[in-house]
C-alpha atoms as a PDB file:
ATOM      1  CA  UNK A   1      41.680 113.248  92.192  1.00  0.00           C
ATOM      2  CA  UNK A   2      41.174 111.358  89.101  1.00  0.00           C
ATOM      3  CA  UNK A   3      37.198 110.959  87.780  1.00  0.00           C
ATOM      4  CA  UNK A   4      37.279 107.068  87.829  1.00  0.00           C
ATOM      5  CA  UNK A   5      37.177 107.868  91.435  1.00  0.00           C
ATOM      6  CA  UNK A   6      34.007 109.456  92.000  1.00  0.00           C
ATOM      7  CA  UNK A   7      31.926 106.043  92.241  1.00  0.00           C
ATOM      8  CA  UNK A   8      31.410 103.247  94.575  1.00  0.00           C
ATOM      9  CA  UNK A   9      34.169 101.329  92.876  1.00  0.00           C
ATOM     10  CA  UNK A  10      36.865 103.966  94.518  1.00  0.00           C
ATOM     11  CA  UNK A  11      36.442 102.602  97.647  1.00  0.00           C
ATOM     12  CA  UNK A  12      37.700  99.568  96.574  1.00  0.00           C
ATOM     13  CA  UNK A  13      40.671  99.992  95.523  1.00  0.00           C
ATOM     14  CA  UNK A  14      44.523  98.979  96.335  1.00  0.00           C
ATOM     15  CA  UNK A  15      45.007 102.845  97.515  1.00  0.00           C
ATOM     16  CA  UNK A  16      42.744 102.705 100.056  1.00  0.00           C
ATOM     17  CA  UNK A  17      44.074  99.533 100.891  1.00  0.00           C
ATOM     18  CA  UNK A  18      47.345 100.878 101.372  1.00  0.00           C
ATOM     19  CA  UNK A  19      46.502 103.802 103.173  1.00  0.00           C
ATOM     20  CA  UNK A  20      44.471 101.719 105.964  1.00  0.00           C
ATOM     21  CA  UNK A  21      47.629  99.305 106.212  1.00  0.00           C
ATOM     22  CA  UNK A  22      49.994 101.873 106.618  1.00  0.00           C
ATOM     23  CA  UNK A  23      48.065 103.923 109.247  1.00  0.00           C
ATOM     24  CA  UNK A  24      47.269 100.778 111.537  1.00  0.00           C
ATOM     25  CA  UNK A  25      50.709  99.629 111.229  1.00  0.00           C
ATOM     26  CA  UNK A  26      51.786 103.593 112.135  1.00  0.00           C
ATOM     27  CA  UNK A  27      48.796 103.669 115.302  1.00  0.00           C
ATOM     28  CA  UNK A  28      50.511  99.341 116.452  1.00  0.00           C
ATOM     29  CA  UNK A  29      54.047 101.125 116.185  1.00  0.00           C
ATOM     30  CA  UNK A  30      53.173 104.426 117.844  1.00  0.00           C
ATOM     31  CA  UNK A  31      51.459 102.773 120.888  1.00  0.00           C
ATOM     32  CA  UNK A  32      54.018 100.467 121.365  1.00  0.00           C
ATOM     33  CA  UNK A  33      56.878 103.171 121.828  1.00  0.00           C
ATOM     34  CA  UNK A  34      54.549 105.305 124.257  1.00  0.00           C
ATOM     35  CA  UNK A  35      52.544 102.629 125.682  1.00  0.00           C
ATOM     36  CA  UNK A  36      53.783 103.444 129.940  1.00  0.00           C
ATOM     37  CA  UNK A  37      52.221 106.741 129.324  1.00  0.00           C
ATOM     38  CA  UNK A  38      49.020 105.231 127.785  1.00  0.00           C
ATOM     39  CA  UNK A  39      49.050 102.799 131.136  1.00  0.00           C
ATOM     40  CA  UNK A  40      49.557 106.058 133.067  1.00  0.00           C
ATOM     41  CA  UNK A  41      46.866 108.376 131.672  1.00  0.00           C
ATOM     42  CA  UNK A  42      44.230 105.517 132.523  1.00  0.00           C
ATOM     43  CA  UNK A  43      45.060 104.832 135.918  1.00  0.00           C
ATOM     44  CA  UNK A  44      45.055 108.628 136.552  1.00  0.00           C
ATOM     45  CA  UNK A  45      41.506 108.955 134.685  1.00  0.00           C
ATOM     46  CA  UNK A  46      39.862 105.990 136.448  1.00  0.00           C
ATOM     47  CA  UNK A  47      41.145 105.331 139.787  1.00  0.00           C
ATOM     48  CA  UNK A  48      39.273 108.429 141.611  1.00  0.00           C
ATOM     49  CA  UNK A  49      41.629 108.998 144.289  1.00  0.00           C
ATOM     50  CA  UNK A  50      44.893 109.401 142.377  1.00  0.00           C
ATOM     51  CA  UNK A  51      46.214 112.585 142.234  1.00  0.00           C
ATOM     52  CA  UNK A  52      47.186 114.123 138.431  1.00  0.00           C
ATOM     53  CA  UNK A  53      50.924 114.796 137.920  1.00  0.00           C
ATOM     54  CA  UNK A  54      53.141 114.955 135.578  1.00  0.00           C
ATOM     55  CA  UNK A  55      54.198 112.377 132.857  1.00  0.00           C
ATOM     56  CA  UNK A  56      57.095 110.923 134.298  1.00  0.00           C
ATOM     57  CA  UNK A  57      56.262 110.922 138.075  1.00  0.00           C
ATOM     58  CA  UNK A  58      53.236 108.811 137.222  1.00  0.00           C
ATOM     59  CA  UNK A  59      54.618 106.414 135.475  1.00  0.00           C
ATOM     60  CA  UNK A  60      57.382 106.389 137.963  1.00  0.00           C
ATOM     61  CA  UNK A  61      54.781 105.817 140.673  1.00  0.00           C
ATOM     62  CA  UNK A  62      53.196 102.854 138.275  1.00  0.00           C
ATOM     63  CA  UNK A  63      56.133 101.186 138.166  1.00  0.00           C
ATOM     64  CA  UNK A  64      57.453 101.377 141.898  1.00  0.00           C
ATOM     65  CA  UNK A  65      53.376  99.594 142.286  1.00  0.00           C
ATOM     66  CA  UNK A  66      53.623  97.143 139.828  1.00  0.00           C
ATOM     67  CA  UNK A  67      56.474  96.708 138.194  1.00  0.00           C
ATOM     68  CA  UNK A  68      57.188  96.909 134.623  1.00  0.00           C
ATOM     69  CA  UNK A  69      54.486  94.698 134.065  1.00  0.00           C
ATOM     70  CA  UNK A  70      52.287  97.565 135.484  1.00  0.00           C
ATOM     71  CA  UNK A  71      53.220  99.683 132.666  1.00  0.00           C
ATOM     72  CA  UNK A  72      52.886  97.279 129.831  1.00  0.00           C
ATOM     73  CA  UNK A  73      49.379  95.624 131.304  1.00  0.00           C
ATOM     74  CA  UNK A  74      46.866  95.142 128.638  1.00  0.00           C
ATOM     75  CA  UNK A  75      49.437  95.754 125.815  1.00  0.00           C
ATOM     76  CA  UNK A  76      48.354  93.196 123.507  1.00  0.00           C
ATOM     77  CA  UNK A  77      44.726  93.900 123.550  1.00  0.00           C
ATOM     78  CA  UNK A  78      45.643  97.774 122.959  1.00  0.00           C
ATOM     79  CA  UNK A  79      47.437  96.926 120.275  1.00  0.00           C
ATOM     80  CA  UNK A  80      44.690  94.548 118.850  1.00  0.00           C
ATOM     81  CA  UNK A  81      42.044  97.074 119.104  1.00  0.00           C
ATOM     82  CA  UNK A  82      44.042 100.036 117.396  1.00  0.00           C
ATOM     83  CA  UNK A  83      45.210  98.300 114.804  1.00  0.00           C
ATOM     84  CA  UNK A  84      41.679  97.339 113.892  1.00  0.00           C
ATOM     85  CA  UNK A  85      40.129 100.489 114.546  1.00  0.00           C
ATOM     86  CA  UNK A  86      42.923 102.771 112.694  1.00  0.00           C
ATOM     87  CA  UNK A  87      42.858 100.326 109.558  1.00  0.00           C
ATOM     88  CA  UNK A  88      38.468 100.974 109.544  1.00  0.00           C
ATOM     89  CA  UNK A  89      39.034 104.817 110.367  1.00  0.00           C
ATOM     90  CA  UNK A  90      41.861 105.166 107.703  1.00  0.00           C
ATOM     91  CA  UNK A  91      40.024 102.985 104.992  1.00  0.00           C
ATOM     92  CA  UNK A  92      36.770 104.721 105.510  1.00  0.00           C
ATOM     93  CA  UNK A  93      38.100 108.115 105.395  1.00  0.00           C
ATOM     94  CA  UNK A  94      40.491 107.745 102.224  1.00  0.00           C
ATOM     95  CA  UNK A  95      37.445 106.029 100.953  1.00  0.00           C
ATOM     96  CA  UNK A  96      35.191 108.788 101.785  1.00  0.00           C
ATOM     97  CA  UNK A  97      37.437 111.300  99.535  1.00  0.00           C
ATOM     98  CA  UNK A  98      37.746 109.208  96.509  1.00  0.00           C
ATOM     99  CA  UNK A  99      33.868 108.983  96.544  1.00  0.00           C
ATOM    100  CA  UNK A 100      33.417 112.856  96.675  1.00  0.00           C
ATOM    101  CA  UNK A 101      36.671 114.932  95.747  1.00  0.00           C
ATOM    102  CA  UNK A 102      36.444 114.482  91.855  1.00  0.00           C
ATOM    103  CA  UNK A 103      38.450 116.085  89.760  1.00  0.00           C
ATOM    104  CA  UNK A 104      37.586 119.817  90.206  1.00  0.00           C
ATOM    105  CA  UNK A 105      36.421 119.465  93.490  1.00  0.00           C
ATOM    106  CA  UNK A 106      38.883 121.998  95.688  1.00  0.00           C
ATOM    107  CA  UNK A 107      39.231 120.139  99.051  1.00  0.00           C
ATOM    108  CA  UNK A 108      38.636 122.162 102.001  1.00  0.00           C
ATOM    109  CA  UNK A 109      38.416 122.055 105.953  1.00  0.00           C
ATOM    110  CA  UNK A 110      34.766 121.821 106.111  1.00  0.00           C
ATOM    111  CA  UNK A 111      34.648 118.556 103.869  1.00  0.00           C
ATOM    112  CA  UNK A 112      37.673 117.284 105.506  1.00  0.00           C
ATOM    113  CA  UNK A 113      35.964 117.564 108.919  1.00  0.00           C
ATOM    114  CA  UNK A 114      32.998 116.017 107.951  1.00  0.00           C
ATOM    115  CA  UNK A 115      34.935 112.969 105.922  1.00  0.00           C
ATOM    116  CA  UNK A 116      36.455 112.559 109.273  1.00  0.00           C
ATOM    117  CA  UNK A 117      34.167 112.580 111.853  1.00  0.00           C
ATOM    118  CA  UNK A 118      31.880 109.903 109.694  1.00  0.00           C
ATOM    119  CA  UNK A 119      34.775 107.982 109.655  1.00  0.00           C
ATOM    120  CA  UNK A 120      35.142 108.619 113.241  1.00  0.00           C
ATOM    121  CA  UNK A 121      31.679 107.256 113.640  1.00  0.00           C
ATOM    122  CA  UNK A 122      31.778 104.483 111.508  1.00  0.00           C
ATOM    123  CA  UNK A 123      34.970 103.124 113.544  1.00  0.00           C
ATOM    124  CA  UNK A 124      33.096 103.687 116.885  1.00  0.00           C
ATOM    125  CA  UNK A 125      30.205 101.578 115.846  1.00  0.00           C
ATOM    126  CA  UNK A 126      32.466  98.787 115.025  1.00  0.00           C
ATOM    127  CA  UNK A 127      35.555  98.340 117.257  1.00  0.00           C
ATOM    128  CA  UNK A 128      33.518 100.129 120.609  1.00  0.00           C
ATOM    129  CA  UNK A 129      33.480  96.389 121.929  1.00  0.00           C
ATOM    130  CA  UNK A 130      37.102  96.001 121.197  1.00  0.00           C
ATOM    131  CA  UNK A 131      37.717  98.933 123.442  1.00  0.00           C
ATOM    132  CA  UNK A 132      35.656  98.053 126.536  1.00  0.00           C
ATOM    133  CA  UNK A 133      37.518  94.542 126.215  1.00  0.00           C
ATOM    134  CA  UNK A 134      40.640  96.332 126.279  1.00  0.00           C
ATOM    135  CA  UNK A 135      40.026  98.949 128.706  1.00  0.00           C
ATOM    136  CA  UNK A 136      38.494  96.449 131.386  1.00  0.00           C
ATOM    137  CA  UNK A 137      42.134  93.986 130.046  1.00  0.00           C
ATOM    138  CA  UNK A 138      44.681  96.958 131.209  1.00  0.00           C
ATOM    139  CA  UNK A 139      43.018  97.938 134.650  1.00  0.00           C
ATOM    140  CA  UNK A 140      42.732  94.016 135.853  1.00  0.00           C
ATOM    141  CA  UNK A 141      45.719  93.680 138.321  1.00  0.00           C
ATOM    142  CA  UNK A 142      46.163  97.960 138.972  1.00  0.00           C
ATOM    143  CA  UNK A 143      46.590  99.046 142.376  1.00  0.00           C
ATOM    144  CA  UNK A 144      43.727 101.660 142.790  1.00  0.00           C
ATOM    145  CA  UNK A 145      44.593 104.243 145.395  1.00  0.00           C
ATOM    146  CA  UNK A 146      40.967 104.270 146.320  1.00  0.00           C
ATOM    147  CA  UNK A 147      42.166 100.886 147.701  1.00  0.00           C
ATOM    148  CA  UNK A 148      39.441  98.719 146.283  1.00  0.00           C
ATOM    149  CA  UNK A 149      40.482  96.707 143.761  1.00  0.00           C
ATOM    150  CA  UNK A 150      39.312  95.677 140.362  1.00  0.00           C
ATOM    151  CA  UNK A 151      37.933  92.077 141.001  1.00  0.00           C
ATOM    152  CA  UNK A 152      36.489  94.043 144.485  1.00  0.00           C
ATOM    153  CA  UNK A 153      34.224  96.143 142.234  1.00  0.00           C
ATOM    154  CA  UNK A 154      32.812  92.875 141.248  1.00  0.00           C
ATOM    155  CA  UNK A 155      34.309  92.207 137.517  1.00  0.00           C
ATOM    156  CA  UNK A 156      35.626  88.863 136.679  1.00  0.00           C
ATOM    157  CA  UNK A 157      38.898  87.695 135.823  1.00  0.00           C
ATOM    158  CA  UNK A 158      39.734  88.383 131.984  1.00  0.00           C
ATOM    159  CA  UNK A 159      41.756  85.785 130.596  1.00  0.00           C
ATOM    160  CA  UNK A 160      42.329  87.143 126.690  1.00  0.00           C
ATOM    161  CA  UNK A 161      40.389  89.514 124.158  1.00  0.00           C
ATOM    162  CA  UNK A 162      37.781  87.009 123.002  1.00  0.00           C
ATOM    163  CA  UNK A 163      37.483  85.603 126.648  1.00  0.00           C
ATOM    164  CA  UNK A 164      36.524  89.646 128.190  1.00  0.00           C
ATOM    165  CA  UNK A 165      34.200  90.306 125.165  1.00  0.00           C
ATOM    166  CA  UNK A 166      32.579  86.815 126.030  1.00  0.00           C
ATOM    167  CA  UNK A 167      32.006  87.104 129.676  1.00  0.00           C
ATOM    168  CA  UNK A 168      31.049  90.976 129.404  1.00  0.00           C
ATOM    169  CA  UNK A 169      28.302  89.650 127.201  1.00  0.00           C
ATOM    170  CA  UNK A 170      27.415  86.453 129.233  1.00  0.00           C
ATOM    171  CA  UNK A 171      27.426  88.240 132.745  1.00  0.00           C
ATOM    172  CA  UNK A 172      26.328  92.386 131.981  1.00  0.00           C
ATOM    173  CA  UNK A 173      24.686  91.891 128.864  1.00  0.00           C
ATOM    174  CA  UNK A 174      24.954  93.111 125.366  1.00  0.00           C
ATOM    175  CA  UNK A 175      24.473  96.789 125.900  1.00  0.00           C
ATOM    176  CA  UNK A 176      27.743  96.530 128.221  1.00  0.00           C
ATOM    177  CA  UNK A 177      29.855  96.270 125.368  1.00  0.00           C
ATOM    178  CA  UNK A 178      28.553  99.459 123.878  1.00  0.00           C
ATOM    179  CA  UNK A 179      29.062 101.187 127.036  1.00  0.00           C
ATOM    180  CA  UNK A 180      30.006 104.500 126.417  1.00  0.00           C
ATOM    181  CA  UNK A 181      29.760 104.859 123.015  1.00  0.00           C
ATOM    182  CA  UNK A 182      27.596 108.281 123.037  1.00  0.00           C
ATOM    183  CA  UNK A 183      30.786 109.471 124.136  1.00  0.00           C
ATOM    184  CA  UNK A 184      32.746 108.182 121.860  1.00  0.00           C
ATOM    185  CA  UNK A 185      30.283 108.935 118.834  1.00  0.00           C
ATOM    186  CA  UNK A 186      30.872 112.390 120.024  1.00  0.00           C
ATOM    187  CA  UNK A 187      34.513 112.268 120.522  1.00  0.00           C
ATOM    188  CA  UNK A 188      34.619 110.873 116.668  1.00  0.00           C
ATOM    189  CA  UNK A 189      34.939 115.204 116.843  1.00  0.00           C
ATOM    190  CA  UNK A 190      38.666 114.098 118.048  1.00  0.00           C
ATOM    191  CA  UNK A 191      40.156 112.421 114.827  1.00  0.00           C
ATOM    192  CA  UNK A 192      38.113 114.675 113.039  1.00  0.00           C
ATOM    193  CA  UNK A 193      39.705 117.846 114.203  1.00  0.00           C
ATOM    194  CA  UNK A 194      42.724 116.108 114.178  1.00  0.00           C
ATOM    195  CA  UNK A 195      42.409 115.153 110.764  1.00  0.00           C
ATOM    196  CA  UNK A 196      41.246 118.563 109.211  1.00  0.00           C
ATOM    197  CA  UNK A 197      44.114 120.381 110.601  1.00  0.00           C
ATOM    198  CA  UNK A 198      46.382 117.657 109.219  1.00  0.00           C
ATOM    199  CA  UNK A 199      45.229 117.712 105.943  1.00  0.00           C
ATOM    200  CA  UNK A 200      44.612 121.755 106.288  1.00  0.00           C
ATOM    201  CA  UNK A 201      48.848 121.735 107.207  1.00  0.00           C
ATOM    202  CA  UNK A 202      49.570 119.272 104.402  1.00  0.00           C
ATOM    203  CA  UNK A 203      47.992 121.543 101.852  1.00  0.00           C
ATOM    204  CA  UNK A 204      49.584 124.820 102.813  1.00  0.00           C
ATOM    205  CA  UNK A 205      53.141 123.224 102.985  1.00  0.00           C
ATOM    206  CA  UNK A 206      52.211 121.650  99.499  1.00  0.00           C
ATOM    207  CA  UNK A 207      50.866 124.954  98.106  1.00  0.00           C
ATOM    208  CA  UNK A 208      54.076 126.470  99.028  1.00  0.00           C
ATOM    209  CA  UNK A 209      56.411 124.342  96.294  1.00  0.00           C
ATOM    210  CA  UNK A 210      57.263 122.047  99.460  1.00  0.00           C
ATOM    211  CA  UNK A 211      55.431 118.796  97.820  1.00  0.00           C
ATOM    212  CA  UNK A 212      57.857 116.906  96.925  1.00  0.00           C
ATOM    213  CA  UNK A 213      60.597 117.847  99.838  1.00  0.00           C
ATOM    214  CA  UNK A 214      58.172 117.121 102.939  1.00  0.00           C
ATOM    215  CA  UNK A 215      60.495 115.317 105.136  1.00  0.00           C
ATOM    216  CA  UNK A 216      60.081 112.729 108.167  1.00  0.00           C
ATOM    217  CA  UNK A 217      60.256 115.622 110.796  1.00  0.00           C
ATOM    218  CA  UNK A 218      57.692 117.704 109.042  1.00  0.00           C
ATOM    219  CA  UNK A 219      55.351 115.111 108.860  1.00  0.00           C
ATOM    220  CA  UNK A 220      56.036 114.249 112.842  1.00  0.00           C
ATOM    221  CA  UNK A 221      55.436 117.923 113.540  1.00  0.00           C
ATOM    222  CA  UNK A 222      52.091 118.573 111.861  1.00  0.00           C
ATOM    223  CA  UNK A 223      50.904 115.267 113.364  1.00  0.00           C
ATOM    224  CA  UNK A 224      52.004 116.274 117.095  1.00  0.00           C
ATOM    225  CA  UNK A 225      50.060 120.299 116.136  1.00  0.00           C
ATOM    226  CA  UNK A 226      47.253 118.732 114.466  1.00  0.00           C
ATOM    227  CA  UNK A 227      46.096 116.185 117.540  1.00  0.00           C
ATOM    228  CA  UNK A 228      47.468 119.091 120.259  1.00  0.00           C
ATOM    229  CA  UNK A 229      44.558 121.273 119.023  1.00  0.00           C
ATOM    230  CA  UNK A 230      42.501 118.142 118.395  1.00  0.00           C
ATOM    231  CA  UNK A 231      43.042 116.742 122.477  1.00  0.00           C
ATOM    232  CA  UNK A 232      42.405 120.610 124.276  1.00  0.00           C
ATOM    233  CA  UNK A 233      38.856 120.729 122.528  1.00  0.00           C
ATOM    234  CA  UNK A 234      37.570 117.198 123.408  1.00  0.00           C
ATOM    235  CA  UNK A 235      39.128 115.869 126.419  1.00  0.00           C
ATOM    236  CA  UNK A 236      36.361 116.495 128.993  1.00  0.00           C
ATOM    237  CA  UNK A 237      34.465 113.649 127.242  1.00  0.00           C
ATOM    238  CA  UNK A 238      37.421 111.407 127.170  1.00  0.00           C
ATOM    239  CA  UNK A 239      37.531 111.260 130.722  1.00  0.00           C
ATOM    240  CA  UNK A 240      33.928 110.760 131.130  1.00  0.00           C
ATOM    241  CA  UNK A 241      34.543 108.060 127.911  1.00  0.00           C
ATOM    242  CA  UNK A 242      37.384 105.844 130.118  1.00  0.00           C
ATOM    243  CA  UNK A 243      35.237 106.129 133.494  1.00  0.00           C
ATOM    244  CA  UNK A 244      32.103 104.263 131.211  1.00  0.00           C
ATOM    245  CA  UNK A 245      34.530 101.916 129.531  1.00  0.00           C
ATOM    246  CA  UNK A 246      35.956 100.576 132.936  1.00  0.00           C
ATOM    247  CA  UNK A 247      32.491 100.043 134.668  1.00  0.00           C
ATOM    248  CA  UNK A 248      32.206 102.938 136.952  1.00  0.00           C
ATOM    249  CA  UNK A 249      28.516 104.029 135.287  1.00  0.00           C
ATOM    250  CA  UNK A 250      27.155 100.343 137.173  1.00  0.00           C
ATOM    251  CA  UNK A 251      24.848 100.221 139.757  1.00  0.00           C
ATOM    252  CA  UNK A 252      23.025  97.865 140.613  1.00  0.00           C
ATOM    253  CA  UNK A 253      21.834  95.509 137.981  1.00  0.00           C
ATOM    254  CA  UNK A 254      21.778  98.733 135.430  1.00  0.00           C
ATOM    255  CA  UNK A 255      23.977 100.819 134.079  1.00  0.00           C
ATOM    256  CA  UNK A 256      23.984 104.872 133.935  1.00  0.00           C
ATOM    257  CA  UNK A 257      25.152 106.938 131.071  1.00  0.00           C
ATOM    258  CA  UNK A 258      27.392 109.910 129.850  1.00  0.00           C
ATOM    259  CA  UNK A 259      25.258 112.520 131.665  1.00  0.00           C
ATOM    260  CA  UNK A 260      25.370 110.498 135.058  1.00  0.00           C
ATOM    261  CA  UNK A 261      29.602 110.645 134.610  1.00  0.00           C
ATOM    262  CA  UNK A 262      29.617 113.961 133.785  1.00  0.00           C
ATOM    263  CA  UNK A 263      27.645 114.907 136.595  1.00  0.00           C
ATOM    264  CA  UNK A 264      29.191 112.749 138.985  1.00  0.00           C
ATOM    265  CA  UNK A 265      33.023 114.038 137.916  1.00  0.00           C
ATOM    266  CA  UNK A 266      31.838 117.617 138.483  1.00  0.00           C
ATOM    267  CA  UNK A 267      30.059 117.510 141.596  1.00  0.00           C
ATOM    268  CA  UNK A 268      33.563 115.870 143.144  1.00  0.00           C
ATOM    269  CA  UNK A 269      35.938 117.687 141.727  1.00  0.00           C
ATOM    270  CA  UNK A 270      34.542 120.675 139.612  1.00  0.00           C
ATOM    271  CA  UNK A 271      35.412 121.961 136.572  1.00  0.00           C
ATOM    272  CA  UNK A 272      39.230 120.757 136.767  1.00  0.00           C
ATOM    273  CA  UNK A 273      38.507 116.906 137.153  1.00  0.00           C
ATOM    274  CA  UNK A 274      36.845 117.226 133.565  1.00  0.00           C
ATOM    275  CA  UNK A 275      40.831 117.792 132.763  1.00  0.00           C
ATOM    276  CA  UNK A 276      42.345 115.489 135.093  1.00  0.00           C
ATOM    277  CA  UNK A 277      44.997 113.739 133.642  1.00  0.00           C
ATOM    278  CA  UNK A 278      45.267 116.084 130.594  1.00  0.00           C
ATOM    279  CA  UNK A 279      49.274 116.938 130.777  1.00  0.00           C
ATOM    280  CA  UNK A 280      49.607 112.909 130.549  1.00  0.00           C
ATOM    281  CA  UNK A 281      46.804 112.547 127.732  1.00  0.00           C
ATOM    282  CA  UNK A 282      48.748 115.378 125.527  1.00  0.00           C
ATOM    283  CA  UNK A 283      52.283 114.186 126.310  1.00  0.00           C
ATOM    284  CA  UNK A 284      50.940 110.465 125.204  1.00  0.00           C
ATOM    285  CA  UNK A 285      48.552 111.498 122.229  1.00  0.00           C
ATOM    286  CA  UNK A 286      50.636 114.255 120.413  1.00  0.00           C
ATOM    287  CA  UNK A 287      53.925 111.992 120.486  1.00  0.00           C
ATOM    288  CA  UNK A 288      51.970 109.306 119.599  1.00  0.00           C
ATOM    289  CA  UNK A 289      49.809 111.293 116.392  1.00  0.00           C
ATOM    290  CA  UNK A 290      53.319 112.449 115.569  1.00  0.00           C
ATOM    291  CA  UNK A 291      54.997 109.162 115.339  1.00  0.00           C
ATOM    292  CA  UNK A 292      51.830 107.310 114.132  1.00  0.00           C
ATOM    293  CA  UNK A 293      51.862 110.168 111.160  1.00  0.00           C
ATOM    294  CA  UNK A 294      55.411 110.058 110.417  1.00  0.00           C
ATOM    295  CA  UNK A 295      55.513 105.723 110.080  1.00  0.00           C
ATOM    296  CA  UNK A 296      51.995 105.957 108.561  1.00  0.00           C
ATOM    297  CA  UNK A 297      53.379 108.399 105.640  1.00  0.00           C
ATOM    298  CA  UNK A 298      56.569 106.707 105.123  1.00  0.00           C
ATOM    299  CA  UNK A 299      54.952 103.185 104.992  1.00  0.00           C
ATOM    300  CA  UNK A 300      52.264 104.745 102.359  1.00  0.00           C
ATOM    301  CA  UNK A 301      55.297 106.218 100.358  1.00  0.00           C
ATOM    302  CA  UNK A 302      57.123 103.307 100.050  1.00  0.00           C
ATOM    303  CA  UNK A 303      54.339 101.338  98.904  1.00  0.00           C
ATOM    304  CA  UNK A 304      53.336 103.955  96.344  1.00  0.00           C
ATOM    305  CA  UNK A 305      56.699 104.143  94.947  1.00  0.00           C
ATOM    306  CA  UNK A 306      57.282 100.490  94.854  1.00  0.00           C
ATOM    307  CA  UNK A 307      53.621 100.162  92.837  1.00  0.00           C
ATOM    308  CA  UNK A 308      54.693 102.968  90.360  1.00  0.00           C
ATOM    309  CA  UNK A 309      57.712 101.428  89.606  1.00  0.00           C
ATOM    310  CA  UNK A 310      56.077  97.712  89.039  1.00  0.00           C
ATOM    311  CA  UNK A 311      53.742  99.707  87.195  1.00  0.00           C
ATOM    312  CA  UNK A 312      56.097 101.694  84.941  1.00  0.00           C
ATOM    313  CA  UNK A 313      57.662  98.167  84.623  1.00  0.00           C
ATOM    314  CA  UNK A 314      54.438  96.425  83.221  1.00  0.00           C
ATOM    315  CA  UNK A 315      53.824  99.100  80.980  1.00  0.00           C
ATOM    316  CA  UNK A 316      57.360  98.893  79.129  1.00  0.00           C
ATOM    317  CA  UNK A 317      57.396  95.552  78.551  1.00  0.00           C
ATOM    318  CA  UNK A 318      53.881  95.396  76.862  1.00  0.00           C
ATOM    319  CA  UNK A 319      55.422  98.158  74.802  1.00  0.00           C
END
């Protein structure tokens, strides 16, 4: 990494820029293409009395429901909030390097997992509301099999992004659009994982003359491995983390937290509803990592080269 980088002022810069572009354009395009199965795994997480199955006979079940628009509910807002929160997490974390890999600083796993997860957290902080907007967005209309539904439980009618973040404020308070945020702070472990292998996978192919021929489906594979190992390690707490989100921690005219969900899930259902849904959180997650990677590296590329050639440009002509 070049030495101008180890300041402030490498945060900055047009790279970083680039990279956060790219990856939120990768995370809007990858959601997009797998967005039934998103629609599944929530339904499946949330609504208590839906059994887990696989991939397709969910979303088969979705759609015989609700219709198509059952499996594209809440797109928009989705799409809003990952867009935002990929172009933080990927600015912050490219950042992040450029402020401490200098020149002869080896990168390796450990500093790669750290890098990550305080990008992780940073993102949380900001774009948590975005995600209890969203979340509360895709379940308004769903058929719960518990046969209560959504405006039963006592939540309003959402009528846009702005208007849920509004009325969640207005009606439940501020601390309501934080709600479970502990868990995500803690799932920030996720992308962080994810990330570390990535990077980890990226170097050895690179350190085996392979630099310079890493093609589309190499990139799609070590971005389906990377958030496979990242999704078996934390998804307990992204259950617990979608059962906050969607208002099932209220009671009353207070809310309870992470520990209150967690306890709840397991005195129901044990040990195995801490992985309910998991098949459909891997098959959604690793296709979309893997697709998100692959778009998100080709988009970065393609800028780069473009740059180096405008750049290559500017300098012959002052010559």
């Amino acid at each position: 990494m070049p030495s101008q980088w180890i300041s402030t002022k490498g945060v900055f810069s047009y790279k970083n820029l680039v990279h956060a572009v790219a990856g939120a354009a990768g995370s809007s395009f990858a959601i997009t293409t797998f967005y039934p199965l998103d629609a599944a795994r929530t339904r499946v997480q949330v609504d208590e009395n839906r059994k887990a199955k696989y991939s397709p006979e969910v979303v088969l079940e979705v759609f015989e429901e609700e219709g198509i628009e059952g499996l594209y509910r809440g797109w928009f807002p989705v799409v809003t909030s990952i867009c935002c929160s990929n172009f933080v997490y990927f600015y912050v974390f490219n950042g992040l390097k450029a402020v401490c890999y200098g020149r002869n600083d080896t990168p390796y796993p450990a500093k790669d997992l750290l890098l990550a997860f305080l990008a992780g957290v940073t993102n949380v902080l900001s774009t948590t509301p975005l995600w209890v907007a969203n979340t509360r967005l895709k379940l308004q209309g769903t058929l719960l099999r518990r046969q209560t539904s959504f405006s039963e439980r006592g939540l309003p009618h959402y009528y846009g992004m702005f208007h849920a973040l509004k009325t969640i404020y207005r009606q439940e308070g501020l601390f309501a659009l934080w709600c479970g945020t502990l868990p995500s702070v803690v799932l920030a472990s996720n992308p962080a994982v994810q990330f570390m292998v990535y990077e980890a996978l990226k170097r050895r192919y690179a350190a085996n003359g392979n630099a310079k021929n890493v093609g589309g489906f190499v990139y799609f594979m070590m971005g389906a491995l990377s958030k496979m190992v990242a999704t078996f390690i934390t998804y307990p707490l992204q259950v617990i983390q979608a059962r906050l989100r969607a208002g099932h921690n209220k009671r009353g005219n207070g809310f309870r937290g992470m520990l209150y969900a967690l306890d709840q899930i397991y005195e129901k259902y044990g040990f195995k509803g801490l992985y309910k849904g998991l098949e459909l959180k891997l098959t959604q997650t690793v296709l979309m990592a893997a697709l998100m990677f692959f778009t998100y590296e080709k988009i970065a590329s393609i800028v780069f080269r473009i740059m180096r050639a405008e750049k290559l440009k500017t300098v012959l002509v002052a010559s």
